[in-house]
Protein backbone atom coordinates (compact mmCIF):
# COMPACT_ATOMS: atom_id res chain seq x y z
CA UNK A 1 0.00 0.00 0.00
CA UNK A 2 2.65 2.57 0.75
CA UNK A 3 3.92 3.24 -3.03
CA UNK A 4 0.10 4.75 -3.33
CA UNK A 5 0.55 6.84 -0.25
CA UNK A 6 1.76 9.92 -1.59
CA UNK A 7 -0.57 13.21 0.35
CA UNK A 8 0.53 13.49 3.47
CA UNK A 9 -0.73 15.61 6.18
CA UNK A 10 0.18 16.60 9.29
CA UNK A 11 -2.46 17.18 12.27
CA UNK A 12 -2.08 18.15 15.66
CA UNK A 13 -3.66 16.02 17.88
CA UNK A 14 -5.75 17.17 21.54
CA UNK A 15 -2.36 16.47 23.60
CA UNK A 16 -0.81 18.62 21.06
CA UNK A 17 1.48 16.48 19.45
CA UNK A 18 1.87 16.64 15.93
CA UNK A 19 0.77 13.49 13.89
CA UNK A 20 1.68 12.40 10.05
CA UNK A 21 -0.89 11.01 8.14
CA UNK A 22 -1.70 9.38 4.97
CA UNK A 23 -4.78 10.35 3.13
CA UNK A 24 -6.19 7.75 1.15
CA UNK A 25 -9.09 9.51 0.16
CA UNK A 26 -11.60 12.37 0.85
CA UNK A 27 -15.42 11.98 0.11
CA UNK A 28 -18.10 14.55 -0.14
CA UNK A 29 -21.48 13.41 1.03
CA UNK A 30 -24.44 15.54 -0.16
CA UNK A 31 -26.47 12.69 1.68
CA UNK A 32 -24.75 13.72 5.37
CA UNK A 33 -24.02 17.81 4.06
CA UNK A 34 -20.57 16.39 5.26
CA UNK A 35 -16.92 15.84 4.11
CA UNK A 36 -15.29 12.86 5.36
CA UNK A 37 -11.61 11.66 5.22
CA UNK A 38 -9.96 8.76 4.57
CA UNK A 39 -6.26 7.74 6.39
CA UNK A 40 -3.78 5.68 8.06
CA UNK A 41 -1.17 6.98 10.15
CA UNK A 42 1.91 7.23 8.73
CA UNK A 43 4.01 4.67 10.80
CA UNK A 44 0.89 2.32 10.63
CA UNK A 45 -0.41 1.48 7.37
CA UNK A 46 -2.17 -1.45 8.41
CA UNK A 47 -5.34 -0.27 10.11
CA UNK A 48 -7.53 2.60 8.33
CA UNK A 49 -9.36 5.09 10.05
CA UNK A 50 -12.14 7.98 8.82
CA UNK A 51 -12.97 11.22 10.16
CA UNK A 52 -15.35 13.74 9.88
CA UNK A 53 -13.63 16.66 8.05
CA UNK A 54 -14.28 19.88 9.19
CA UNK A 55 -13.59 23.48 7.65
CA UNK A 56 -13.11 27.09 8.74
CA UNK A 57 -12.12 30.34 7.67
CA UNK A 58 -8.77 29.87 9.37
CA UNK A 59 -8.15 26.00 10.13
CA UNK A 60 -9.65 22.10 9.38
CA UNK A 61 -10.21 20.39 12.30
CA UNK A 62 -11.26 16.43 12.39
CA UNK A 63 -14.02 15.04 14.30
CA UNK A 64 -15.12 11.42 15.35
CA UNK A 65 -18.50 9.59 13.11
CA UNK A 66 -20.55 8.52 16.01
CA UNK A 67 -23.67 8.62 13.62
CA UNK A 68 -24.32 5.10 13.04
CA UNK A 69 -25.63 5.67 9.67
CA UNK A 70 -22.57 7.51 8.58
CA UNK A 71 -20.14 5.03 9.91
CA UNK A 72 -21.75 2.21 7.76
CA UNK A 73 -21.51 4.56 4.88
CA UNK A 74 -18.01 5.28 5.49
CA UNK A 75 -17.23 1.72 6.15
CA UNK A 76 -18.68 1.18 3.10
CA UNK A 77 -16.45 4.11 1.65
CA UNK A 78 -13.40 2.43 3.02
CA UNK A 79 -13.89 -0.91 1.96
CA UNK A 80 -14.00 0.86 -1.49
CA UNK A 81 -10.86 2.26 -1.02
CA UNK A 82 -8.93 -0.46 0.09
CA UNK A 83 -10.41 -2.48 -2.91
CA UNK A 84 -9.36 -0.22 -5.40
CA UNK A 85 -5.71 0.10 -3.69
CA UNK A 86 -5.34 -3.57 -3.41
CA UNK A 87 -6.04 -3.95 -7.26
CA UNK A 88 -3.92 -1.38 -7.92
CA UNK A 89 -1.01 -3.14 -6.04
């Protein structure tokens, strides 16, 4: 997975430590009036996460998917991903 890896991003977490990330994909849901994101963390490709992606004038913050409709759509969104990536490979 890592040659297709290539937009990285770094994000400050709560504690304030500063995190690399590795995103796979971002996804615009007219459905939810959300953006959601796509990632593993840079020194752990194996597990894939998603995130509600948030936007301001000034910053983009990420929040957690505790709706349970939107985390079987993103599931659904990731499983996509990780198809396409493994054909790809």
């Amino acid at each position: 997975m890592d040659d297709y890896l290539e937009n990285k991003l770094i994000i400050t977490a709560e504690d304030g430590n500063k995190v690399l990330i590795n995103v796979l994909d971002i996804i615009d849901s007219y459905t939810y009036n959300k953006t959601f994101m796509i990632y593993t963390f840079a020194n752990e490709n194996k597990s894939v996460f998603a995130s509600i992606l948030n936007e301001d004038s000034a910053s983009y913050s990420l929040d957690t998917i505790i709706n349970q409709e939107e985390i079987d759509y993103i599931n659904a969104e990731i499983n996509r991903v990780c198809s396409e990536l493994a054909e790809a490979n």
